[in-house]
C-alpha atoms as a PDB file:
ATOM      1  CA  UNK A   1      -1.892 -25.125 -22.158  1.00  0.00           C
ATOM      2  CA  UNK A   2      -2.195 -27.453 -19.400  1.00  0.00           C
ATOM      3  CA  UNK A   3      -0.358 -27.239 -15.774  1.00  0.00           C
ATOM      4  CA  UNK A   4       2.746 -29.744 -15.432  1.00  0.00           C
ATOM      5  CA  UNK A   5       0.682 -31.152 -12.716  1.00  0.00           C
ATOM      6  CA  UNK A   6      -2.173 -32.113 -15.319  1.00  0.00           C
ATOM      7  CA  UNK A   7       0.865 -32.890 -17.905  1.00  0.00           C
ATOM      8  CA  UNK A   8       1.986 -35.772 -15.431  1.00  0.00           C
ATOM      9  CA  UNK A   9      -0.890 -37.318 -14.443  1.00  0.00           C
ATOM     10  CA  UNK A  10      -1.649 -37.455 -18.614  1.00  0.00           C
ATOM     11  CA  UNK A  11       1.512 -39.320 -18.770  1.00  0.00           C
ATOM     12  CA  UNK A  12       0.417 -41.775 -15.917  1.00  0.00           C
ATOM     13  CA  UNK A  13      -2.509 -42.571 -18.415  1.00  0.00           C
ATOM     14  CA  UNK A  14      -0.504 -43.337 -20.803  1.00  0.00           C
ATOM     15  CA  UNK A  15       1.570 -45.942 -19.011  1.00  0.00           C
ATOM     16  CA  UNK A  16       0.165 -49.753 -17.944  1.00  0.00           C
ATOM     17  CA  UNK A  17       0.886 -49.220 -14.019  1.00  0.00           C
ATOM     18  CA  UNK A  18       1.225 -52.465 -13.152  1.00  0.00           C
ATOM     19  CA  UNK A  19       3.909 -53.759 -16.469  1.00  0.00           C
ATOM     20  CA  UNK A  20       5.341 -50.331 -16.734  1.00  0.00           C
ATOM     21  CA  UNK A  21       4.675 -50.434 -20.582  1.00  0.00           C
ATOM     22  CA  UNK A  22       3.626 -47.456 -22.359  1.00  0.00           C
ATOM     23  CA  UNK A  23       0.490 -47.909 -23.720  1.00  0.00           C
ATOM     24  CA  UNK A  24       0.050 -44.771 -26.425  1.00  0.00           C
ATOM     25  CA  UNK A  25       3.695 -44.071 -27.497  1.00  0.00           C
ATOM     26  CA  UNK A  26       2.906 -41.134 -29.657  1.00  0.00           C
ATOM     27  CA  UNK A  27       1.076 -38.819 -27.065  1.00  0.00           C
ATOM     28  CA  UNK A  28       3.485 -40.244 -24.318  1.00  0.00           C
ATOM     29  CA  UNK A  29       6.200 -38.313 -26.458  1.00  0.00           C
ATOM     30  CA  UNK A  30       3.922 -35.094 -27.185  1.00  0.00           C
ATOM     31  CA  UNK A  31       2.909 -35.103 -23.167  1.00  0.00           C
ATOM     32  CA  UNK A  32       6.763 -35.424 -22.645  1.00  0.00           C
ATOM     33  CA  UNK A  33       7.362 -32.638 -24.980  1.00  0.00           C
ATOM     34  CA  UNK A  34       4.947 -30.124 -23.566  1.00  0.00           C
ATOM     35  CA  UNK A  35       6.409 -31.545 -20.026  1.00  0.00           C
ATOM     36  CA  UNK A  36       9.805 -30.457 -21.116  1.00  0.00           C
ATOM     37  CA  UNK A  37       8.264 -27.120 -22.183  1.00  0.00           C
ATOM     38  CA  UNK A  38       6.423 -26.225 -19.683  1.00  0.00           C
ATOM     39  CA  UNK A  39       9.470 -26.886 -17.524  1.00  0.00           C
ATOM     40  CA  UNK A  40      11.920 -24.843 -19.273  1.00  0.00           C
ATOM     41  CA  UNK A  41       9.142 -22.024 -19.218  1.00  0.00           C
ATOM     42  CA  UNK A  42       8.767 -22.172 -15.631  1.00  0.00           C
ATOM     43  CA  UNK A  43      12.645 -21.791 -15.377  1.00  0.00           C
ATOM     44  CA  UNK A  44      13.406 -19.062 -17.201  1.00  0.00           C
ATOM     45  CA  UNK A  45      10.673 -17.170 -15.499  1.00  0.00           C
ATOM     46  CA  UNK A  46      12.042 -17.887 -12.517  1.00  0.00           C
ATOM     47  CA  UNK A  47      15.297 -16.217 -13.950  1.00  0.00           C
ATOM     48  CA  UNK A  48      13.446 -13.503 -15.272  1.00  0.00           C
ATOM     49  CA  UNK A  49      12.201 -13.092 -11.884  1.00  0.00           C
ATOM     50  CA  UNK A  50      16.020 -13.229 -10.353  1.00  0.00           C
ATOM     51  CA  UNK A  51      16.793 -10.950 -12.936  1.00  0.00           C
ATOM     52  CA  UNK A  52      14.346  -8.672 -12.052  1.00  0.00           C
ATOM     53  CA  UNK A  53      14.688  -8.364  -8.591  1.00  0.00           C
ATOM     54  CA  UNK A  54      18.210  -7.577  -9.071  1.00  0.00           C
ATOM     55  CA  UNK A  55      17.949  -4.656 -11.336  1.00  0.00           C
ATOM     56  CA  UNK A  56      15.203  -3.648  -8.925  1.00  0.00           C
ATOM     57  CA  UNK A  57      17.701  -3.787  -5.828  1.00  0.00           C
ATOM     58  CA  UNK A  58      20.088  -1.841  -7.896  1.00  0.00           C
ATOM     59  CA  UNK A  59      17.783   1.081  -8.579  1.00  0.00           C
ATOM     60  CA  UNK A  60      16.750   0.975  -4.803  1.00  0.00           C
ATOM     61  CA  UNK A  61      20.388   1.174  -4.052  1.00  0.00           C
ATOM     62  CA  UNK A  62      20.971   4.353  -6.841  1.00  0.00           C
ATOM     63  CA  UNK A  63      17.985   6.262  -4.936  1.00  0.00           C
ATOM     64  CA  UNK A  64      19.749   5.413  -1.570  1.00  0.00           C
ATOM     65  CA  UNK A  65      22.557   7.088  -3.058  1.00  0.00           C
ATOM     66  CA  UNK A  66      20.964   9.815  -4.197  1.00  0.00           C
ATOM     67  CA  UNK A  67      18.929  10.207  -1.147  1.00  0.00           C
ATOM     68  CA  UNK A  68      22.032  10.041   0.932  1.00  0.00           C
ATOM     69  CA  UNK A  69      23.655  12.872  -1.130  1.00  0.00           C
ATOM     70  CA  UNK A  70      20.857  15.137  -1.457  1.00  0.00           C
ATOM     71  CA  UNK A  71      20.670  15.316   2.488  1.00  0.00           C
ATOM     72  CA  UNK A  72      24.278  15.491   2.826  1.00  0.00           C
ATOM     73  CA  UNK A  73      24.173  18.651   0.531  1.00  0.00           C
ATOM     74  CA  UNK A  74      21.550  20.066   2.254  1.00  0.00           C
ATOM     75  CA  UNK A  75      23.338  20.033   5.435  1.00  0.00           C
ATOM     76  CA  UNK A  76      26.508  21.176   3.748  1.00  0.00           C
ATOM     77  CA  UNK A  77      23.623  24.273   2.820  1.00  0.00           C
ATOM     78  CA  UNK A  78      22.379  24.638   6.162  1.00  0.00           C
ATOM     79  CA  UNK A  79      26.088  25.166   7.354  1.00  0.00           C
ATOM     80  CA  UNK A  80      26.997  27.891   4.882  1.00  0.00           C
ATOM     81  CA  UNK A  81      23.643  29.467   6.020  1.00  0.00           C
ATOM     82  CA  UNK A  82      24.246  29.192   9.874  1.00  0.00           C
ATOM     83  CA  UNK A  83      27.916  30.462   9.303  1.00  0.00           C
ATOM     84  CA  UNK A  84      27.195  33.360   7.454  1.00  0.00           C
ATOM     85  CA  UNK A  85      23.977  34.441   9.535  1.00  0.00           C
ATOM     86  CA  UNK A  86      25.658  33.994  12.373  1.00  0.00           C
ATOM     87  CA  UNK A  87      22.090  33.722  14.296  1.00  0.00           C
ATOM     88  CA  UNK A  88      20.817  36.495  13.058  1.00  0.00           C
ATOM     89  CA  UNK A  89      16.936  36.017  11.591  1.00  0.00           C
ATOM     90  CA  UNK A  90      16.165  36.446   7.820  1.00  0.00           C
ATOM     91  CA  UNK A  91      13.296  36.456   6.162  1.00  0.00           C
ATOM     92  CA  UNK A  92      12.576  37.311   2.192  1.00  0.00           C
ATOM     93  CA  UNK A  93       8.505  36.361   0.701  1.00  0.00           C
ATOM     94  CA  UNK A  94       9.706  33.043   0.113  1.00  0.00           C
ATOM     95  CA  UNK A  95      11.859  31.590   2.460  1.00  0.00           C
ATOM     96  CA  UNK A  96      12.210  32.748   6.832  1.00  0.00           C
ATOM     97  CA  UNK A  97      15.149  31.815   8.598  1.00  0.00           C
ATOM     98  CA  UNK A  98      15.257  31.901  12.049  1.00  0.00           C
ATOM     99  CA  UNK A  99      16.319  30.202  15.227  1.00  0.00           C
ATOM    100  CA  UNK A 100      15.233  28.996  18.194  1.00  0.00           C
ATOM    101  CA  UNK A 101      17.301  28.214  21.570  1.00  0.00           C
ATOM    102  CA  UNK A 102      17.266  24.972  22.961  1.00  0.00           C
ATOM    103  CA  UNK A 103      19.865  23.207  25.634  1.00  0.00           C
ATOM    104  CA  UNK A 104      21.427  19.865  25.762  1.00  0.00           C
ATOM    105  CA  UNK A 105      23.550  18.061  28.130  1.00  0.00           C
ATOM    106  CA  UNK A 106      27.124  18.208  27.346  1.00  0.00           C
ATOM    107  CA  UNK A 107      29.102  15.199  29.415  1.00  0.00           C
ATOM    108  CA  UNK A 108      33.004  15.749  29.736  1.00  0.00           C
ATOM    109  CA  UNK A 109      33.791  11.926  30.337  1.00  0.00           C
ATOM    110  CA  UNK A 110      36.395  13.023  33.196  1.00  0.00           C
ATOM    111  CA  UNK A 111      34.163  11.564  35.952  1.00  0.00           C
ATOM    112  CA  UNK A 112      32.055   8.347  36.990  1.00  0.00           C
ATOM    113  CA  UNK A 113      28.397   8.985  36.576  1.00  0.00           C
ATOM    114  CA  UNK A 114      26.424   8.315  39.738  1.00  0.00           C
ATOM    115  CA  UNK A 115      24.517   5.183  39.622  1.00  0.00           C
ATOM    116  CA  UNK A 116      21.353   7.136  39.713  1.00  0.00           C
ATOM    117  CA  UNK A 117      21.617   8.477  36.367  1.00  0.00           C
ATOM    118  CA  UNK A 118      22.059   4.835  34.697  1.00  0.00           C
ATOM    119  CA  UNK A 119      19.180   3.259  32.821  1.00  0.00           C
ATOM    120  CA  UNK A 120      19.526  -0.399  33.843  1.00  0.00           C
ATOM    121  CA  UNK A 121      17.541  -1.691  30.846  1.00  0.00           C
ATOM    122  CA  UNK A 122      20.881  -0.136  28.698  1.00  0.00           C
ATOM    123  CA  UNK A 123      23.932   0.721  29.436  1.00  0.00           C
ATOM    124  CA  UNK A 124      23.615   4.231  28.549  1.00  0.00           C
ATOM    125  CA  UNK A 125      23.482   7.944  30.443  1.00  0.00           C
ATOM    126  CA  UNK A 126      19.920   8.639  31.734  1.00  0.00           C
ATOM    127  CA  UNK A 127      20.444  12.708  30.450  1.00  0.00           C
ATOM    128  CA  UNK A 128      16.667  13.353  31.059  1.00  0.00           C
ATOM    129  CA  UNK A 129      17.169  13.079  34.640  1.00  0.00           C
ATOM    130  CA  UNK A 130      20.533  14.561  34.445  1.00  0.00           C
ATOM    131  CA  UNK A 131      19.272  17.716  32.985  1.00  0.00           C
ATOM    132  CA  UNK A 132      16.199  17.764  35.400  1.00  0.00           C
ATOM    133  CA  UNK A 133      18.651  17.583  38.644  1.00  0.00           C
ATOM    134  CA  UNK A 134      20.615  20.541  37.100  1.00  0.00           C
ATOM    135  CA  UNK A 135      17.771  22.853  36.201  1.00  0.00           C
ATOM    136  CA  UNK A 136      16.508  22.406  39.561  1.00  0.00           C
ATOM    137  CA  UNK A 137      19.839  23.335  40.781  1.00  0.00           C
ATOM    138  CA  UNK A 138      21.937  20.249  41.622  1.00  0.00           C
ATOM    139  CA  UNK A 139      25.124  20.072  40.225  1.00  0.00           C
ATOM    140  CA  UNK A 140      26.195  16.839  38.967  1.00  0.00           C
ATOM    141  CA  UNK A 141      29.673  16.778  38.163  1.00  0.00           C
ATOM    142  CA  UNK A 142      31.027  16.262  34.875  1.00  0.00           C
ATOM    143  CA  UNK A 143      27.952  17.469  33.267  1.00  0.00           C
ATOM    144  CA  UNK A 144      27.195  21.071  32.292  1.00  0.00           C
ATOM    145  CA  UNK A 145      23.787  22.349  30.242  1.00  0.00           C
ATOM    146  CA  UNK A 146      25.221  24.159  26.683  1.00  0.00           C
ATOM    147  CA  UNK A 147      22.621  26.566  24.968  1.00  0.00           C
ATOM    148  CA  UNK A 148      22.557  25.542  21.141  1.00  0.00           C
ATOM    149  CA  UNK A 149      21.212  28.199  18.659  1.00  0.00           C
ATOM    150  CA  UNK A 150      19.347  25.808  15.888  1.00  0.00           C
ATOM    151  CA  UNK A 151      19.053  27.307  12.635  1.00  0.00           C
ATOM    152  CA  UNK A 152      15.174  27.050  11.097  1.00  0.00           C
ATOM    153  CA  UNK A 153      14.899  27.312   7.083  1.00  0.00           C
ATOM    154  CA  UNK A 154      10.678  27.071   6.286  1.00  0.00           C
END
């Protein structure tokens, strides 16, 4: 089968250019056929394709779902686990809970935060350099270091 590109320069061939008569009627109307053809063809792929991608953005947005509910349960698990170890370790042949301490900068939004401590790029709390100038023994007020117990499932 030919391209509709090919299809209409056939149909210029069968056409006098310069009186605008057509010169071979019968494959004028066959060209104009498999014109009209290929056409349609090309259209309902093209709805195929819509079609398609569709379907495909509704499966992407069923996983999404999925994905978003599996993690949420899994948190929910983590939870129940955390409450009822109460940070105590446990450890069976196939599965080790256990935790490990870490800190993090608790900010009681009472107070103005010294201009030292603002990242100029964003208009956010620079809490790296808070927590540095409290470990090294500075107190900056309206911020306090909080020791978090973070439970580890392997």
């Amino acid at each position: 089968m030919s391209s509709l590109y090919e299809i209409n320069e056939d149909l210029l061939k069968c056409i006098d250019l310069e009186t605008g008569e057509i010169i071979d009627t019968e494959k004028f109307d066959s060209l104009q056929l498999d014109r009209n053809d290929k056409i349609e063809n090309v259209a309902l792929w093209y709805k195929n394709l819509l079609s398609e991608a569709d379907a495909l953005k509704a499966e992407k947005d069923k996983f999404a779902d999925r994905e978003k509910r599996a993690k949420s349960k899994a948190d929910s698990l983590k939870k129940y686990l955390d409450m009822a170890l109460h940070g105590s370790k446990f450890g069976t042949t196939k599965v080790d809970i256990t935790y490990r301490k870490s800190a993090s900068l608790d900010y009681d939004g009472t107070t103005d935060v010294p201009e030292q401590y603002l990242k100029h790029s964003e208009p956010t709390i620079d809490k790296t350099a808070i927590t540095k100038s409290i470990k090294s023994g500075e107190a900056v007020q309206g911020f306090t270091i909080v020791e978090n117990n973070n439970i580890q499932i392997k």
